[in-house]
Protein backbone atom coordinates (compact mmCIF):
# COMPACT_ATOMS: atom_id res chain seq x y z
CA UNK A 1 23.35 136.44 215.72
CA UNK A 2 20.18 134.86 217.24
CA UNK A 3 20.63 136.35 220.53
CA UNK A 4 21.21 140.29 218.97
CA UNK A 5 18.96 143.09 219.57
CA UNK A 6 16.37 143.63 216.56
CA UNK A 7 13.72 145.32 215.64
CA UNK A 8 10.75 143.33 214.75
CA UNK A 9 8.97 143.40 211.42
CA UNK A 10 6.38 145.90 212.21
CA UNK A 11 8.78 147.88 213.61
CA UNK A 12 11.00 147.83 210.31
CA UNK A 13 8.25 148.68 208.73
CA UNK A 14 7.54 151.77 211.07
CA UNK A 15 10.89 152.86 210.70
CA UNK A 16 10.03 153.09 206.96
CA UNK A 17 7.18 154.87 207.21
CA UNK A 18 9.17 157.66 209.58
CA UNK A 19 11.46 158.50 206.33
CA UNK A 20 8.33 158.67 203.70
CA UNK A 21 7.66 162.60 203.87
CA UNK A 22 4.24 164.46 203.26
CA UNK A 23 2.79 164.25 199.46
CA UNK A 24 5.10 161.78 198.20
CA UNK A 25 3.87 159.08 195.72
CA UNK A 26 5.18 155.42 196.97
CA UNK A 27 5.49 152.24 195.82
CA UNK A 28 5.17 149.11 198.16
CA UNK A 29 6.83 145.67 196.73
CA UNK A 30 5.44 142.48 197.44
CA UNK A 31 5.99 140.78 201.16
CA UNK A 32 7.61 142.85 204.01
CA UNK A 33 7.81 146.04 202.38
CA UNK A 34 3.63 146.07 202.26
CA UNK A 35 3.80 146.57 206.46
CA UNK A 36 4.99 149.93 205.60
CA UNK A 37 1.55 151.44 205.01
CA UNK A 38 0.18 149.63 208.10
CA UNK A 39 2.50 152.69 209.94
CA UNK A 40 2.04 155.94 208.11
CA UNK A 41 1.05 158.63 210.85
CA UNK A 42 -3.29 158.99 210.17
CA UNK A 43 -2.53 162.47 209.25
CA UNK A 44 0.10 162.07 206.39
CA UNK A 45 -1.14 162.60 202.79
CA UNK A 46 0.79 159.72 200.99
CA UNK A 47 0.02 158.77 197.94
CA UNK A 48 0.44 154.94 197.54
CA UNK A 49 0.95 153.17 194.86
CA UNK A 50 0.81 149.08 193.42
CA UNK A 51 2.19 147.99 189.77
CA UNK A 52 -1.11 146.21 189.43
CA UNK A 53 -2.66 149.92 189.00
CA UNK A 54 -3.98 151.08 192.27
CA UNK A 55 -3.04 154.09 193.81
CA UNK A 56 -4.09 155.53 197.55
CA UNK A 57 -3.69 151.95 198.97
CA UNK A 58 -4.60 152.83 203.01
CA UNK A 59 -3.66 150.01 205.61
CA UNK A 60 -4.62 146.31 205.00
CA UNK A 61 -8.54 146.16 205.85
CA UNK A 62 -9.60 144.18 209.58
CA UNK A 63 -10.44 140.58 209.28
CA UNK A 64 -13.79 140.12 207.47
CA UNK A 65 -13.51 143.43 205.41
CA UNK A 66 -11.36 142.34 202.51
CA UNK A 67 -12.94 143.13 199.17
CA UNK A 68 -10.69 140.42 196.91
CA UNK A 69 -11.56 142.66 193.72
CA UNK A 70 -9.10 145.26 195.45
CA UNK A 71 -5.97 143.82 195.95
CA UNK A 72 -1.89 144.89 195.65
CA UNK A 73 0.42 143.82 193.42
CA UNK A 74 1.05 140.60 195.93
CA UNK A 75 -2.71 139.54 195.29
CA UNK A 76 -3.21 141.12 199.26
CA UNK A 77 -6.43 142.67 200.19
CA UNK A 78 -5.58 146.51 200.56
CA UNK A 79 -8.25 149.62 201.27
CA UNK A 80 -8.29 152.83 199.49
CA UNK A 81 -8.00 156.11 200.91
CA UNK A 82 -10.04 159.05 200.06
CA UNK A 83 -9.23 160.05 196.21
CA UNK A 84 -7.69 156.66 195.72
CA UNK A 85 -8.48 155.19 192.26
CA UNK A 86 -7.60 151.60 189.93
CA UNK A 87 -6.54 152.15 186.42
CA UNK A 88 -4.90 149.88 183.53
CA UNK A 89 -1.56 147.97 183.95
CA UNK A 90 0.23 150.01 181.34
CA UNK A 91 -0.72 153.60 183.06
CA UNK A 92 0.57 152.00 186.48
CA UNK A 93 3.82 150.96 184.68
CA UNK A 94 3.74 154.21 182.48
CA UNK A 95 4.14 155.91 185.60
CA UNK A 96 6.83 153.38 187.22
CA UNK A 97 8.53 154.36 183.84
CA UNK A 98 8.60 157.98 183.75
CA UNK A 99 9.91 158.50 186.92
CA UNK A 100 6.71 159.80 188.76
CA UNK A 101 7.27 157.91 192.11
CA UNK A 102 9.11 159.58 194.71
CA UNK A 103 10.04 156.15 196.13
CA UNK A 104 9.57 152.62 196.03
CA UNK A 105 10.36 150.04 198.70
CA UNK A 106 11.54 146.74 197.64
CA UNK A 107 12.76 143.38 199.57
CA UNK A 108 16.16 141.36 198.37
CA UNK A 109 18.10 138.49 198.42
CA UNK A 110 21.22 140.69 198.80
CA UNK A 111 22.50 144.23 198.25
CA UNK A 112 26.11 144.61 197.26
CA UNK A 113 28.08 147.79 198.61
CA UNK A 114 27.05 149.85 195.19
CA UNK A 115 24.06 149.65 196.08
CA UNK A 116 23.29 146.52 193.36
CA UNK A 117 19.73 145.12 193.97
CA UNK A 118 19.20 141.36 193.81
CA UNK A 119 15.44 140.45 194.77
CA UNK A 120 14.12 138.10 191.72
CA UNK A 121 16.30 134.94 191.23
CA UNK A 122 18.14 133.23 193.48
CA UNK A 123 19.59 131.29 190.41
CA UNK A 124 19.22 127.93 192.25
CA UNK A 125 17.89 125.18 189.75
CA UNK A 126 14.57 124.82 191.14
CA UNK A 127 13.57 128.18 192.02
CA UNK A 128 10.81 130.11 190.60
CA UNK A 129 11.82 133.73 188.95
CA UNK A 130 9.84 136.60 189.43
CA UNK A 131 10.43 139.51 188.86
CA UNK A 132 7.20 141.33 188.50
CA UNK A 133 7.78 145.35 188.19
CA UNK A 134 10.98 145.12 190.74
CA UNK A 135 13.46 146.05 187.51
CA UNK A 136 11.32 148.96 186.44
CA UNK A 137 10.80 150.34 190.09
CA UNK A 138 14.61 149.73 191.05
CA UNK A 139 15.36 152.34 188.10
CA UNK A 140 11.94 154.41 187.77
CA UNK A 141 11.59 155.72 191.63
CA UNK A 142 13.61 158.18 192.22
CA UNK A 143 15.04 156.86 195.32
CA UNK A 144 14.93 152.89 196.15
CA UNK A 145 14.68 151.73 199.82
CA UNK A 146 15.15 147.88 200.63
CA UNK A 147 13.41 146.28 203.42
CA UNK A 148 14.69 142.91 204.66
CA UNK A 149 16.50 140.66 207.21
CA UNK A 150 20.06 141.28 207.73
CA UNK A 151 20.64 137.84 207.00
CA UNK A 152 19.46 134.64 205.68
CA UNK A 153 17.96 131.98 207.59
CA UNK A 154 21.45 130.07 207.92
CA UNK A 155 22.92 133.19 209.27
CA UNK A 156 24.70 134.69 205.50
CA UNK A 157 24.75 138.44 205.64
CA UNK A 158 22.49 139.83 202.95
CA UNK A 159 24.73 143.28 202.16
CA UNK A 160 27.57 141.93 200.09
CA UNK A 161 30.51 143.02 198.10
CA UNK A 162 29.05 141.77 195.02
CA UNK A 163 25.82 140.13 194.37
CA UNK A 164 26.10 136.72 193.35
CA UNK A 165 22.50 136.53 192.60
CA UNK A 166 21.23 137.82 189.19
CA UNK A 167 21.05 141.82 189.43
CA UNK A 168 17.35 143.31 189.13
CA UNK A 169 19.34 146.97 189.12
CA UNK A 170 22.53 148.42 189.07
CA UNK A 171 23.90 151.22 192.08
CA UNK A 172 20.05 151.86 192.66
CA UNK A 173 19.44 151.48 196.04
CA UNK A 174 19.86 154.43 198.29
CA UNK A 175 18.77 153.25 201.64
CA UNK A 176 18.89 150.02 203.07
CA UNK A 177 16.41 149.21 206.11
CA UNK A 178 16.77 145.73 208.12
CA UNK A 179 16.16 144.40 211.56
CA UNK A 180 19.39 145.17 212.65
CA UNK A 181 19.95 148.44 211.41
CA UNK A 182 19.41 151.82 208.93
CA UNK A 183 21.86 152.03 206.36
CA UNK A 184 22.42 154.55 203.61
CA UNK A 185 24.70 153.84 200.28
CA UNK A 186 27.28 156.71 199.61
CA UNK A 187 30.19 156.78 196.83
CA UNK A 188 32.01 156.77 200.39
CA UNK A 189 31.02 152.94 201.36
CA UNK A 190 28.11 151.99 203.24
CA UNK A 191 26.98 154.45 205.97
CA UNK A 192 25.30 153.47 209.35
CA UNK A 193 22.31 155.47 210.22
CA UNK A 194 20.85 153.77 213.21
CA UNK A 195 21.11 150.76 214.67
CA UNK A 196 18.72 148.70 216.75
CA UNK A 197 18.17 149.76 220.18
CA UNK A 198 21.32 147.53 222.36
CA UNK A 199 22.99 146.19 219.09
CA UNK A 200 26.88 146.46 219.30
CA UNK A 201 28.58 147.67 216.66
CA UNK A 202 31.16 144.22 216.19
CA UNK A 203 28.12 142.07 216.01
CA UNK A 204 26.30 144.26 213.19
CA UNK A 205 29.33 144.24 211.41
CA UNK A 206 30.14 140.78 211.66
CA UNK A 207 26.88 139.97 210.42
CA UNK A 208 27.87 142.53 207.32
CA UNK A 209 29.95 141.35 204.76
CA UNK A 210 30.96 144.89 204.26
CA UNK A 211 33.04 147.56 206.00
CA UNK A 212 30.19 150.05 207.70
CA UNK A 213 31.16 153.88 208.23
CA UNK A 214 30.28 155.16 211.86
């Protein structure tokens, strides 16, 4: 799969962005999903939003402006649009909680065909857990987008049958978002949206462990 059409990360991340409407309240995880706000159109009034309690994060600040006292949930120097504000843990995660984000985007280790979310355990020996907010955002927001790689380094798809990685959520994720391709999760199966400019079908589904709807 090395030599397939794919979008790069910044443009994952601006494919995101298209999908994140006016006035909506988002959530960015930690890593690639964090690009997103990097490619919200100027204009847009988005409301974002970090577990650490910051909302109306604005794109990462230019070399030599980060204020380290304002930082995401990743411990990432962020800026704050106009109105933007920093408040206690437990009001961010009161507001994960009562389902007051429109969205939250989210990496993974996988994402089975019911839309299961792995993203905090690989459940290897020596690996560090953490899950952070990822199982109260996964079931808080009322939709859940993944952002990640189609596949793993050593070329294992990432959208499964079954996780075989410990679950952060259960049939949460709606859309799924990688550098091969847009895919949304129906009670139907999995359901291709777009696909990177070039891609063939037979090689995004042979890097798929699941049958995709065209």
């Amino acid at each position: 799969m090395t030599a397939a059409p794919r979008w790069t990360k910044d443009q994952m991340a601006a494919r995101v962005a298209q999908d994140i409407a006016e006035g909506m309240v988002v959530n960015l995880g930690i890593g690639l999903p964090t690009r997103v706000a990097n490619h919200l159109p100027p204009g847009r009034e988005v409301m974002m939003h970090s577990e650490n309690g910051v909302i109306g994060i604005g794109p990462a600040p230019p070399p030599g402006a980060e204020d380290f006292d304002l930082i995401n949930a990743g411990k990432q120097p962020v800026t704050l649009r106009p109105g933007g504000a920093y408040f206690h843990h437990a009001d961010s995660f009161a507001m994960m909680r009562g389902g007051h984000l429109d969205i939250c985007v989210l990496g993974a280790f996988q994402v089975s065909a019911a839309g299961d979310l792995a993203n905090w355990h690989t459940g290897a020996a020596d690996a560090i857990p953490a899950v952070g907010g990822a199982m109260d955002l996964a079931v808080g927001a009322r939709r859940t987008f993944v952002l990640m790689e189609h596949c793993t380094k050593a070329g294992e798809p990432k959208i499964v049958p079954r996780c075989t990685y410990p679950l952060t959520g259960v049939a949460c994720v709606s859309r799924i978002y990688t550098d091969l391709a847009v895919i949304d999760v129906t009670p139907a199966g999995l359901q291709l949206v777009e696909m990177a400019p070039g891609l063939a079908f037979e090689l995004l589904q042979a890097a798929t462990a699941v049958p995709l709807r065209r």
